[in-house]
Structures are given as C-alpha cells and as structure tokens.
PDB file of N, CA and C in Angstrom:
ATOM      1  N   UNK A   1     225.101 136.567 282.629  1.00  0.00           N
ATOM      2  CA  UNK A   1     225.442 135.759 283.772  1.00  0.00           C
ATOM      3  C   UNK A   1     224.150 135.333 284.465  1.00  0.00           C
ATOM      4  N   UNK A   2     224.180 133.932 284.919  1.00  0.00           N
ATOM      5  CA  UNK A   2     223.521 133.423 285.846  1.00  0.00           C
ATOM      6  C   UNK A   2     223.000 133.535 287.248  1.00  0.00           C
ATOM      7  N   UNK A   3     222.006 133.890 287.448  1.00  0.00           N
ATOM      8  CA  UNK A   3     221.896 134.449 289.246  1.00  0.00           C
ATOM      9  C   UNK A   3     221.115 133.027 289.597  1.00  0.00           C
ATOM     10  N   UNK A   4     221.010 132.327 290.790  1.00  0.00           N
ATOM     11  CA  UNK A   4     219.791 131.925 291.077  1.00  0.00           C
ATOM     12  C   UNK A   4     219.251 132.507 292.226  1.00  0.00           C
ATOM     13  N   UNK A   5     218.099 131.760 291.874  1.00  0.00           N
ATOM     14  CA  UNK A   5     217.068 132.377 293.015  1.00  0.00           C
ATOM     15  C   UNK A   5     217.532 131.836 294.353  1.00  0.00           C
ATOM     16  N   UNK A   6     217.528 132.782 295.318  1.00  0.00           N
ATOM     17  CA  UNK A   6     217.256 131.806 296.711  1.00  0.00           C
ATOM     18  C   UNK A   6     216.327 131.488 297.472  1.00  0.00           C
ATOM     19  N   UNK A   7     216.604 130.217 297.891  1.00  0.00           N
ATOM     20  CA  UNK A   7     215.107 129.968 298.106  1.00  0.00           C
ATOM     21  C   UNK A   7     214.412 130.192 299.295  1.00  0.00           C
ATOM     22  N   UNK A   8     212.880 130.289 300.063  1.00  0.00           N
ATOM     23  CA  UNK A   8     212.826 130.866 300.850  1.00  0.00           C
ATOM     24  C   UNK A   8     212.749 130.064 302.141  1.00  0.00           C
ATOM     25  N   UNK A   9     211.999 128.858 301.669  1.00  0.00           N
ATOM     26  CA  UNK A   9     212.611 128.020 302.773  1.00  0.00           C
ATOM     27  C   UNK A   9     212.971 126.317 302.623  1.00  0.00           C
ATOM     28  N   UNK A  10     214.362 126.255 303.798  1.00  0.00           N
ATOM     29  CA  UNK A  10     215.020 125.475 303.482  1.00  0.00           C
ATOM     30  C   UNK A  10     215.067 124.147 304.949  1.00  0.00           C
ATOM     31  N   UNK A  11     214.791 123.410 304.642  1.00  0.00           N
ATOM     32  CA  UNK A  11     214.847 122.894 305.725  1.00  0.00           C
ATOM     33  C   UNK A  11     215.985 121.671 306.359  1.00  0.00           C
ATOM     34  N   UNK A  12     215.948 121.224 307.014  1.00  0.00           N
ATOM     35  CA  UNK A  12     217.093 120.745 307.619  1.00  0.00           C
ATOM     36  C   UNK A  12     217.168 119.161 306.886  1.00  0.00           C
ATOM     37  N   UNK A  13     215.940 118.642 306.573  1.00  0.00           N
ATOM     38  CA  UNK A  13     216.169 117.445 305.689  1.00  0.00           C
ATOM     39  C   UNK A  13     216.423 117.962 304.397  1.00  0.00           C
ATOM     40  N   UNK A  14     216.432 119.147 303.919  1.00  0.00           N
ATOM     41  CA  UNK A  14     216.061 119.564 302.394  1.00  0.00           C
ATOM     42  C   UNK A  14     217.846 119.530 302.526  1.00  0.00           C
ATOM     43  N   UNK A  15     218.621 120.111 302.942  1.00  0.00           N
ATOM     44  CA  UNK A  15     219.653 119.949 302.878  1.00  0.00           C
ATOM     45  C   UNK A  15     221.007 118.825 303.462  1.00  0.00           C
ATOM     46  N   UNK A  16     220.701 117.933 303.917  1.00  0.00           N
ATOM     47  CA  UNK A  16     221.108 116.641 304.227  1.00  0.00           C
ATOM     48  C   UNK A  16     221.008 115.730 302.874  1.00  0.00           C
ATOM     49  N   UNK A  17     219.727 115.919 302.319  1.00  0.00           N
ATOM     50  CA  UNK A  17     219.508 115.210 301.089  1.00  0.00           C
ATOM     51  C   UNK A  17     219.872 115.844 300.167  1.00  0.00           C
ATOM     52  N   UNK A  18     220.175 116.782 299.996  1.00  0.00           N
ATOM     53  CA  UNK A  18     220.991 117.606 299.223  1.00  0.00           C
ATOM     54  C   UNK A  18     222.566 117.547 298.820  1.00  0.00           C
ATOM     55  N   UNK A  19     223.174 117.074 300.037  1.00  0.00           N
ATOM     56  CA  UNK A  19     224.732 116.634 300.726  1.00  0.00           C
ATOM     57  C   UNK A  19     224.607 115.199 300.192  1.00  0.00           C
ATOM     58  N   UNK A  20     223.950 114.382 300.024  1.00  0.00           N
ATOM     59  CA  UNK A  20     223.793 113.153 300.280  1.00  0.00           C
ATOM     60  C   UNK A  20     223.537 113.108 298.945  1.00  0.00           C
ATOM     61  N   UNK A  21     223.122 113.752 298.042  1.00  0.00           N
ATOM     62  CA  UNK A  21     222.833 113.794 296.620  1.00  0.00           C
ATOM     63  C   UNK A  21     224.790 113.539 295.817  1.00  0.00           C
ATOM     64  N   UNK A  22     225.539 114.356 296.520  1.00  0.00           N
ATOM     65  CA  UNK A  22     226.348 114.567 295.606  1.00  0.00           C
ATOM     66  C   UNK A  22     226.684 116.238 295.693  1.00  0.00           C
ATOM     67  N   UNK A  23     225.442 117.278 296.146  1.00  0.00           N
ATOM     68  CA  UNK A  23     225.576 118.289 294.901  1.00  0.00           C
ATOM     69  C   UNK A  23     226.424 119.210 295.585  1.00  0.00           C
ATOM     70  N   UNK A  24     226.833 120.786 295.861  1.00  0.00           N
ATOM     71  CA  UNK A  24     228.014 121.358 296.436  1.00  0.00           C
ATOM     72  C   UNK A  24     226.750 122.122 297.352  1.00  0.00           C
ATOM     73  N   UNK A  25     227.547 123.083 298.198  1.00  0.00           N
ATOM     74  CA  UNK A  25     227.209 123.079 299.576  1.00  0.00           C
ATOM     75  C   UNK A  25     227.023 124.876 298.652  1.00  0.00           C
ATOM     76  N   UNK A  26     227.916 125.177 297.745  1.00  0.00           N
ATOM     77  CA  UNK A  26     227.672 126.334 297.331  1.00  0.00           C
ATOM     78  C   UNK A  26     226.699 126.636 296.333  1.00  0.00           C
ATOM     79  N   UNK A  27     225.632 125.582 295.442  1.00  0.00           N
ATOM     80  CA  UNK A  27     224.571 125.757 295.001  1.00  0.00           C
ATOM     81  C   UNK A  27     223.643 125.780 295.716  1.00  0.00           C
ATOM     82  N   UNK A  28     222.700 126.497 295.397  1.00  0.00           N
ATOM     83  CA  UNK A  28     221.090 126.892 296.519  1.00  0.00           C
ATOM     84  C   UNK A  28     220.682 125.802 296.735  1.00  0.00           C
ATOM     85  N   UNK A  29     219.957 125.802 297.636  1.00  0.00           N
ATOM     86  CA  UNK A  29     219.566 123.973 298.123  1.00  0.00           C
ATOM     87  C   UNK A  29     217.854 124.813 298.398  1.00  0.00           C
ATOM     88  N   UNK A  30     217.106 123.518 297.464  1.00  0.00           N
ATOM     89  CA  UNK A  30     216.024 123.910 297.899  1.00  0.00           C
ATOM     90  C   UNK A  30     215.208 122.503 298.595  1.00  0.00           C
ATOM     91  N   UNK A  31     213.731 122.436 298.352  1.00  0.00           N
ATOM     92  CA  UNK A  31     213.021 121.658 298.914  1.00  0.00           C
ATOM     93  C   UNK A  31     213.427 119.953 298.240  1.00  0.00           C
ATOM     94  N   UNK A  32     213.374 119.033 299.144  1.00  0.00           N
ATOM     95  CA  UNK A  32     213.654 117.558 298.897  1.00  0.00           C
ATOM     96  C   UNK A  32     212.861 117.019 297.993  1.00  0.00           C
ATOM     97  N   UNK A  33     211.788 117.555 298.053  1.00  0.00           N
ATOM     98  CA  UNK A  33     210.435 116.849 297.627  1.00  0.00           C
ATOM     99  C   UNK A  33     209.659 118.130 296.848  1.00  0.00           C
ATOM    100  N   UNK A  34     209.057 117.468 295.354  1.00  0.00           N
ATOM    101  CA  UNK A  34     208.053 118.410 294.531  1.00  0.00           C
ATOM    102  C   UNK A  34     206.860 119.176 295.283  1.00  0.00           C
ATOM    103  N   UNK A  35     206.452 117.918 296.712  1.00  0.00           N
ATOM    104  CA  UNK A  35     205.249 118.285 297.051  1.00  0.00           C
ATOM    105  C   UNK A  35     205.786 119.635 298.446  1.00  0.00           C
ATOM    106  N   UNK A  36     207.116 119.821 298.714  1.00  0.00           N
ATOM    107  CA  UNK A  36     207.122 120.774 299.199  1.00  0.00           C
ATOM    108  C   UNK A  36     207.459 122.071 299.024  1.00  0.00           C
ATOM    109  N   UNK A  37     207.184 122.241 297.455  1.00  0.00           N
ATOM    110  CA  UNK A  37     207.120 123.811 296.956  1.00  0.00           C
ATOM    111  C   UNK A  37     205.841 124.613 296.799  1.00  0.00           C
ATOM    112  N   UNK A  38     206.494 125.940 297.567  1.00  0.00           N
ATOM    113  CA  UNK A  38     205.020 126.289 297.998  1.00  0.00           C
ATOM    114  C   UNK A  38     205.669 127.636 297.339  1.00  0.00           C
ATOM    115  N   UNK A  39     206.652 128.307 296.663  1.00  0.00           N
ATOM    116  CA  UNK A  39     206.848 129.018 296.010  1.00  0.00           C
ATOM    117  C   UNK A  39     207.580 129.528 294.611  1.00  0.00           C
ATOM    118  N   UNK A  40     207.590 130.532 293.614  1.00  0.00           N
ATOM    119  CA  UNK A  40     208.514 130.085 292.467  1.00  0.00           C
ATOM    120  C   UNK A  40     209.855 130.279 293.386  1.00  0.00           C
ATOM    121  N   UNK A  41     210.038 130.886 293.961  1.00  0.00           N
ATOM    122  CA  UNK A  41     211.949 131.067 294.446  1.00  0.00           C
ATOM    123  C   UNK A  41     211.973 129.376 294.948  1.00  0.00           C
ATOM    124  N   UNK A  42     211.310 128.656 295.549  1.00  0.00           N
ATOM    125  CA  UNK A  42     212.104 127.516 296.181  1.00  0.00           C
ATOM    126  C   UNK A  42     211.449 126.485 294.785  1.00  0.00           C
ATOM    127  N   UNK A  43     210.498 126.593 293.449  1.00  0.00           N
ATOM    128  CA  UNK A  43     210.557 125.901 292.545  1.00  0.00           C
ATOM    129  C   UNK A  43     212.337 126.059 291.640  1.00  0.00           C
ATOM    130  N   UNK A  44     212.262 127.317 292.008  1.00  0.00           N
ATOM    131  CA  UNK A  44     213.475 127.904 290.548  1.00  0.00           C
ATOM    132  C   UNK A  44     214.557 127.109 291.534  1.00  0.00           C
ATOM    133  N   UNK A  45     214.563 126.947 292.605  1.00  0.00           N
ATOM    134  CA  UNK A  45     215.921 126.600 293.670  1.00  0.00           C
ATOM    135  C   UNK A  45     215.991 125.138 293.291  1.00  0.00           C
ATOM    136  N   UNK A  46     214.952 124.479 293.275  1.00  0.00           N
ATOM    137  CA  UNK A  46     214.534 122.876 293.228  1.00  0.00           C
ATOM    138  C   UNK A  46     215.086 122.321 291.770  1.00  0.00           C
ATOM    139  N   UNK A  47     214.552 123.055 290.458  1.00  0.00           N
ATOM    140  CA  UNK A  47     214.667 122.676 289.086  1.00  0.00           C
ATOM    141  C   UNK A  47     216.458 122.835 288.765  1.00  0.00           C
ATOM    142  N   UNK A  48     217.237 124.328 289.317  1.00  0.00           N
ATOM    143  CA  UNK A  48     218.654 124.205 289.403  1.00  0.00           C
ATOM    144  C   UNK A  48     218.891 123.239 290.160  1.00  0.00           C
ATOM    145  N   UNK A  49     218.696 122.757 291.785  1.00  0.00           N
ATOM    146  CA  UNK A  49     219.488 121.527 292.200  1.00  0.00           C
ATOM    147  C   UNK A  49     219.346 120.678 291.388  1.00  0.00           C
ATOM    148  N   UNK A  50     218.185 120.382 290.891  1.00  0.00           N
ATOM    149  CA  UNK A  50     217.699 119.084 289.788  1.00  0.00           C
ATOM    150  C   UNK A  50     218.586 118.698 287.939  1.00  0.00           C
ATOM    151  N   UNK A  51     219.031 120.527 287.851  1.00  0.00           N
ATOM    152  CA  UNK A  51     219.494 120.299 286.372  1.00  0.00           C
ATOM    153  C   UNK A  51     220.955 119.917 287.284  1.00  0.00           C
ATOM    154  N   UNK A  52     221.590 120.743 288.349  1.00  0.00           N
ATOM    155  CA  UNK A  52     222.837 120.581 288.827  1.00  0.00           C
ATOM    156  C   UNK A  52     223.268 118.917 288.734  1.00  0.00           C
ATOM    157  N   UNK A  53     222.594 118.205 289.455  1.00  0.00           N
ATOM    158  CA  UNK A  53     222.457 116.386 289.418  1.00  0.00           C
ATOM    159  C   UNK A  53     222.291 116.111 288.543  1.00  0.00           C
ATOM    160  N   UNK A  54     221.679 116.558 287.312  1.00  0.00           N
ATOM    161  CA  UNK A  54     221.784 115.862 286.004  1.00  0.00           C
ATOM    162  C   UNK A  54     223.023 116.145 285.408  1.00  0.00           C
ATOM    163  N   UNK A  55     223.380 117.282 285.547  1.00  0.00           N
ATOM    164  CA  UNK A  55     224.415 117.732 284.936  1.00  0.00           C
ATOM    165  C   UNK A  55     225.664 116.808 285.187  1.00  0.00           C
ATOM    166  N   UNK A  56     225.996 116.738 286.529  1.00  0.00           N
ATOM    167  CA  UNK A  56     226.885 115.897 287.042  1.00  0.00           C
ATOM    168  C   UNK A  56     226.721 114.530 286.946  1.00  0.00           C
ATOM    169  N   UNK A  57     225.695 113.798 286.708  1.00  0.00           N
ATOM    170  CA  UNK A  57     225.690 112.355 285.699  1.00  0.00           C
ATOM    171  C   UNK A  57     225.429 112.481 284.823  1.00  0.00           C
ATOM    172  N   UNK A  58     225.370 113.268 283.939  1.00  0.00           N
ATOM    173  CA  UNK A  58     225.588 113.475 282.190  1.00  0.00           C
ATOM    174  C   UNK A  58     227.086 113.256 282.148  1.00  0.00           C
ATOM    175  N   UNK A  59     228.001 114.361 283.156  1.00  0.00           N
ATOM    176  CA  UNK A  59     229.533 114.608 283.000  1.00  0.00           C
ATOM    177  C   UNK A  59     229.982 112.888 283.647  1.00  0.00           C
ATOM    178  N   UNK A  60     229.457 112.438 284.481  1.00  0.00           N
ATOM    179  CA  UNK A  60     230.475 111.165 284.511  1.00  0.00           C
ATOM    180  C   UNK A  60     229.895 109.890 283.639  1.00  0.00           C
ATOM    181  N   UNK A  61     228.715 110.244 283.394  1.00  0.00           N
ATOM    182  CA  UNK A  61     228.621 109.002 281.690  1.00  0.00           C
ATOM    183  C   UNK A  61     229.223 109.054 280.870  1.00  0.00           C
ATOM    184  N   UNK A  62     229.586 110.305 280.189  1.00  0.00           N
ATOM    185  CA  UNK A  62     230.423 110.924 279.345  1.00  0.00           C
ATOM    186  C   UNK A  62     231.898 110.734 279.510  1.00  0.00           C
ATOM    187  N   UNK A  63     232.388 110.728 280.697  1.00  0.00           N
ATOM    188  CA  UNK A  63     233.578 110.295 280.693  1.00  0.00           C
ATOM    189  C   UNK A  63     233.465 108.687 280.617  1.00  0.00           C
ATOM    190  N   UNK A  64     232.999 107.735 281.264  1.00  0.00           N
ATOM    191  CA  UNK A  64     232.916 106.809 281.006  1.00  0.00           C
ATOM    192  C   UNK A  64     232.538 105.700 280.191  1.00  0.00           C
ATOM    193  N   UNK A  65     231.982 106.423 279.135  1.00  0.00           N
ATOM    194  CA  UNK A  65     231.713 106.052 277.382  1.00  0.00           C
ATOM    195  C   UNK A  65     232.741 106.195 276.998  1.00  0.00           C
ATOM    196  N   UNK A  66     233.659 107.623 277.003  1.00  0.00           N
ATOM    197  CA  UNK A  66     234.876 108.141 276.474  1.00  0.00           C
ATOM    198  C   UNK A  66     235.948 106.837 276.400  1.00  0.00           C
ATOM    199  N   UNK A  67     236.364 106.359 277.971  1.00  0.00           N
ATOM    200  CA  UNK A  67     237.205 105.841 278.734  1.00  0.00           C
ATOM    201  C   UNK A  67     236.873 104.401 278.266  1.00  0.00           C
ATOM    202  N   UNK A  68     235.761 103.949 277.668  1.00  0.00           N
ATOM    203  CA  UNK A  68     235.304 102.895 277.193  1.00  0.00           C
ATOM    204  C   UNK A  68     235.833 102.825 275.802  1.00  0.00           C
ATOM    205  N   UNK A  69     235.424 104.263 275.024  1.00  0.00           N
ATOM    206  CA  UNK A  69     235.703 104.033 273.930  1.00  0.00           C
ATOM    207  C   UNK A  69     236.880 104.175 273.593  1.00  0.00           C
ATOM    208  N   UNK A  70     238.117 104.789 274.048  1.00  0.00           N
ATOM    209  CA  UNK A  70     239.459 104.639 274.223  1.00  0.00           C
ATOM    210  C   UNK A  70     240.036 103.320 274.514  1.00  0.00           C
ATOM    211  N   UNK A  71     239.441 102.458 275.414  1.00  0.00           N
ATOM    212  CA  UNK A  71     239.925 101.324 275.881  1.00  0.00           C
ATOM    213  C   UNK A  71     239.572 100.256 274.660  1.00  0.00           C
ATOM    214  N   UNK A  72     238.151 100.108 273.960  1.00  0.00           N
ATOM    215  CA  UNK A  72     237.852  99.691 272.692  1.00  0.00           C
ATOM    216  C   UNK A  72     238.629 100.213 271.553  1.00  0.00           C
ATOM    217  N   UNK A  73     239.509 101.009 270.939  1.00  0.00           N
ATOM    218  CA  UNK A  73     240.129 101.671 270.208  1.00  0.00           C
ATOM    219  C   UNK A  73     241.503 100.799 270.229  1.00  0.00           C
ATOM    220  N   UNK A  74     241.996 100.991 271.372  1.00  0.00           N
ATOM    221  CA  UNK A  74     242.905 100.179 272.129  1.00  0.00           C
ATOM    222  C   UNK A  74     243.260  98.851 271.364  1.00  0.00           C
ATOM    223  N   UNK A  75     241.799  98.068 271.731  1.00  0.00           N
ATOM    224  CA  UNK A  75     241.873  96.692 271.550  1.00  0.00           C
ATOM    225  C   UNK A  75     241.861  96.125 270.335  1.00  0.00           C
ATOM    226  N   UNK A  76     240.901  97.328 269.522  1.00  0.00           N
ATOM    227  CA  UNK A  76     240.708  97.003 267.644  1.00  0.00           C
ATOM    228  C   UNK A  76     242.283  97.083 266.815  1.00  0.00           C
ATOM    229  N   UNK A  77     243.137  98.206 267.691  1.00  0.00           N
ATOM    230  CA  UNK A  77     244.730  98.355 267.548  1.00  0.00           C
ATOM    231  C   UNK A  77     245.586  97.334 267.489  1.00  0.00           C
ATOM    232  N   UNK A  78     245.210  96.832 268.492  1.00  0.00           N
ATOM    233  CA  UNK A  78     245.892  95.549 269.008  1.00  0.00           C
ATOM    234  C   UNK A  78     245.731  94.337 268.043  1.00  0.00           C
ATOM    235  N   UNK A  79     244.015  94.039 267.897  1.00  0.00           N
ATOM    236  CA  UNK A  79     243.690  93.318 266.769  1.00  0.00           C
ATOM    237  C   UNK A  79     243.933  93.182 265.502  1.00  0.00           C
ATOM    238  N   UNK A  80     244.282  94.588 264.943  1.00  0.00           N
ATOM    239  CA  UNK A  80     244.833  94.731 263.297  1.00  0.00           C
ATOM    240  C   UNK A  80     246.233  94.434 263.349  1.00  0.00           C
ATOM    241  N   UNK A  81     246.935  94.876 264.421  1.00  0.00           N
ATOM    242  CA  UNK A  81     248.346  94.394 264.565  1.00  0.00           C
ATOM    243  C   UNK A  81     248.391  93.188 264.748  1.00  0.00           C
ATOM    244  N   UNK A  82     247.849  91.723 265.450  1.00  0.00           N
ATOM    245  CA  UNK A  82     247.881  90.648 265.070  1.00  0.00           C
ATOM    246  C   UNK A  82     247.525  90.118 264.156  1.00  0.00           C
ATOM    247  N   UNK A  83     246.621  90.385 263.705  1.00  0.00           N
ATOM    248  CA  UNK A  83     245.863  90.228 262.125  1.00  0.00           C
ATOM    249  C   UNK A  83     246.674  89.964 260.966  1.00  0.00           C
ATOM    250  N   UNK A  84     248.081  91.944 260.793  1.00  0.00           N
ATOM    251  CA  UNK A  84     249.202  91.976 260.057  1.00  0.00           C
ATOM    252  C   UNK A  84     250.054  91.205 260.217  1.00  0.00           C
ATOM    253  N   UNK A  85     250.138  90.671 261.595  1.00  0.00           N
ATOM    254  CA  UNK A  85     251.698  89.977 262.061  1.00  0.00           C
ATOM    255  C   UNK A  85     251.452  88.431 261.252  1.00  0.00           C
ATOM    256  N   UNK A  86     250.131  88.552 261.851  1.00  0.00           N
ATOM    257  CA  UNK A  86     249.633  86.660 260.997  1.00  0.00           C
ATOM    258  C   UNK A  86     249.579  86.582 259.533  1.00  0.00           C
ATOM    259  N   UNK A  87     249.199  87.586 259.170  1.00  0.00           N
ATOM    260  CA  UNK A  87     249.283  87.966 257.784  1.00  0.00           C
ATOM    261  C   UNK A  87     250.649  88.015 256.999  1.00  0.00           C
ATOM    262  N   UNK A  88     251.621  88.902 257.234  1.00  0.00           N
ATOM    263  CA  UNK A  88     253.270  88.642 257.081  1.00  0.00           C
ATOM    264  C   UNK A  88     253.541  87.601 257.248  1.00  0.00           C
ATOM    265  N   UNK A  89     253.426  86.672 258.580  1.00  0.00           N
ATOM    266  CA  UNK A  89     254.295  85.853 258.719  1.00  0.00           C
ATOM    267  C   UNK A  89     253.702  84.353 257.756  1.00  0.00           C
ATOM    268  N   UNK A  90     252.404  84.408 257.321  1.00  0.00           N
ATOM    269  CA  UNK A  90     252.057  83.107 256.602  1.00  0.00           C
ATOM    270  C   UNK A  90     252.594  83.461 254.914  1.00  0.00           C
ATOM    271  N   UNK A  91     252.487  84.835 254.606  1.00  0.00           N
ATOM    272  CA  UNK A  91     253.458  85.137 253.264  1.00  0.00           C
ATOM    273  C   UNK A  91     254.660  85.059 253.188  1.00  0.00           C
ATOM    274  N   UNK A  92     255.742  85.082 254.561  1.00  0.00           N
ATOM    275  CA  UNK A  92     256.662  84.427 254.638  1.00  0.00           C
ATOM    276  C   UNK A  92     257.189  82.920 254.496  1.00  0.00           C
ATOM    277  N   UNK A  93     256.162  82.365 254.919  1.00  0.00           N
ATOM    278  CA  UNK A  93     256.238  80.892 254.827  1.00  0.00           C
ATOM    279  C   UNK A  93     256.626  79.988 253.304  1.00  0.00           C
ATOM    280  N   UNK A  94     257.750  79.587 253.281  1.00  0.00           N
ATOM    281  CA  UNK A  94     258.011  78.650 251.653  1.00  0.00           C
ATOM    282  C   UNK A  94     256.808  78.077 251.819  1.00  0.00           C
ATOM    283  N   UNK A  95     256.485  78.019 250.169  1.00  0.00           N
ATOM    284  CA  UNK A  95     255.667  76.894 249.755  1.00  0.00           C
ATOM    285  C   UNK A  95     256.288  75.552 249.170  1.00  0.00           C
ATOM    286  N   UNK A  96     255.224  74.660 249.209  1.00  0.00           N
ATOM    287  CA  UNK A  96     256.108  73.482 248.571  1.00  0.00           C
ATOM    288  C   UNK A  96     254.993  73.019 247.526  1.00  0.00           C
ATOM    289  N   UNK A  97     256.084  71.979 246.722  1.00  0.00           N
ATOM    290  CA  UNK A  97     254.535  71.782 245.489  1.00  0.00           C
ATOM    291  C   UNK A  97     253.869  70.700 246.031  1.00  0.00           C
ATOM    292  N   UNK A  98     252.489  71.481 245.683  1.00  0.00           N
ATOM    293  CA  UNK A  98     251.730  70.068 246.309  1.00  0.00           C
ATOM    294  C   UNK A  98     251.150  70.273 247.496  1.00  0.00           C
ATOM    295  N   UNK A  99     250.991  71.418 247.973  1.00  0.00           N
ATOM    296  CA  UNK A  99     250.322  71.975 249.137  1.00  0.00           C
ATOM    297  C   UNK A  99     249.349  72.615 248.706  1.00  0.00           C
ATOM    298  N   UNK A 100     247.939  72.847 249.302  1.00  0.00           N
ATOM    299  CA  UNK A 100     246.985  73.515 248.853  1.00  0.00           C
ATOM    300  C   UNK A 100     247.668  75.148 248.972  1.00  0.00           C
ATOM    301  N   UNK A 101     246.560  75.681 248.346  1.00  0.00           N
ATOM    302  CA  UNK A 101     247.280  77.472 248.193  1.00  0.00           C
ATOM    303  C   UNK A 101     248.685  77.669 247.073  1.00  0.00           C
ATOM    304  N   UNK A 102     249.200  76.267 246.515  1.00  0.00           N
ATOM    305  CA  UNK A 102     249.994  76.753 245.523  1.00  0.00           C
ATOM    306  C   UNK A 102     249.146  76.617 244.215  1.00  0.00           C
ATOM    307  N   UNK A 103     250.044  77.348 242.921  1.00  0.00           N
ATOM    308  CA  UNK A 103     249.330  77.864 241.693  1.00  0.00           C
ATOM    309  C   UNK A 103     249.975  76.212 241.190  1.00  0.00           C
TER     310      UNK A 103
END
C-alpha cells in the first residue's frame, strides 16, 4: 500500500491552485510552483499532485477516444448496411437485353 508524504508546508495559494486544478481536497496538496520546494516531503507531495492530474487526463482522453471509437464503429455499421441494401437491391433489379452489365 501507498502512503504519501505530507508535506511540510502548504500555503494558501498552493492550495486554491490545487482546487482550481481539478484535483480532490483528500490528496496532499503541495507547493504550486517547482521553485517552491524547499524539501523531499513537499517534492514527493508536488510529483503525486502532478502524477494525480495526469492521471485524471489520461482517464478522460481515454474515455473520449473510446466514445469516439464506438461512435466510428457505429457509423462503419451503418455504412456496410447501406452498401448490402444497395447491393441486394441492384441484384434484384430485371435485366433487359441490351443494357450494359448483361452477358
């Protein structure tokens, strides 16, 4: 299991921008900015908020490729089924002599 570090200090913009990120109020919130780590507990706090935000736009690209590629699936469906229907229905069609396409 996972512990993180907590970090040691947190400041009042570090966590506004934190809220404002997206990320939950129950992951460690560390410093806003690279240039304000002045220790490993508020680096290790910084790199989890940082994988946390990636994590969470990895998960909604991923759905939305998905949701793309479902909706494209969809449409190629749709396409082979008109394709067949046009297909049947011109082999249905009498021929007559003397039309191109007869033997």
């Amino acid at each position: 299991m996972r512990q993180f570090a907590a970090p040691l200090k947190v400041s009042a913009s570090s966590k506004s921008d934190a809220t404002a990120a997206g990320t939950s109020s129950t992951i460690p919130l560390g410093p806003a900015k690279v240039d304000d780590i002045t220790s490993p507990h508020e680096l290790t706090a910084f790199v989890e908020q940082l994988l946390t935000q990636i994590e969470g736009k990895f998960d909604d690209m991923s759905t939305q490729i998905l949701d793309r590629m479902n909706a494209m699936s969809s449409r190629v469906d749709a396409l082979e089924a008109s394709i067949q229907d046009i297909i049947n229905s011109d082999s249905q069609l009498p021929t007559t002599p003397g039309t191109p396409g007869t033997k």
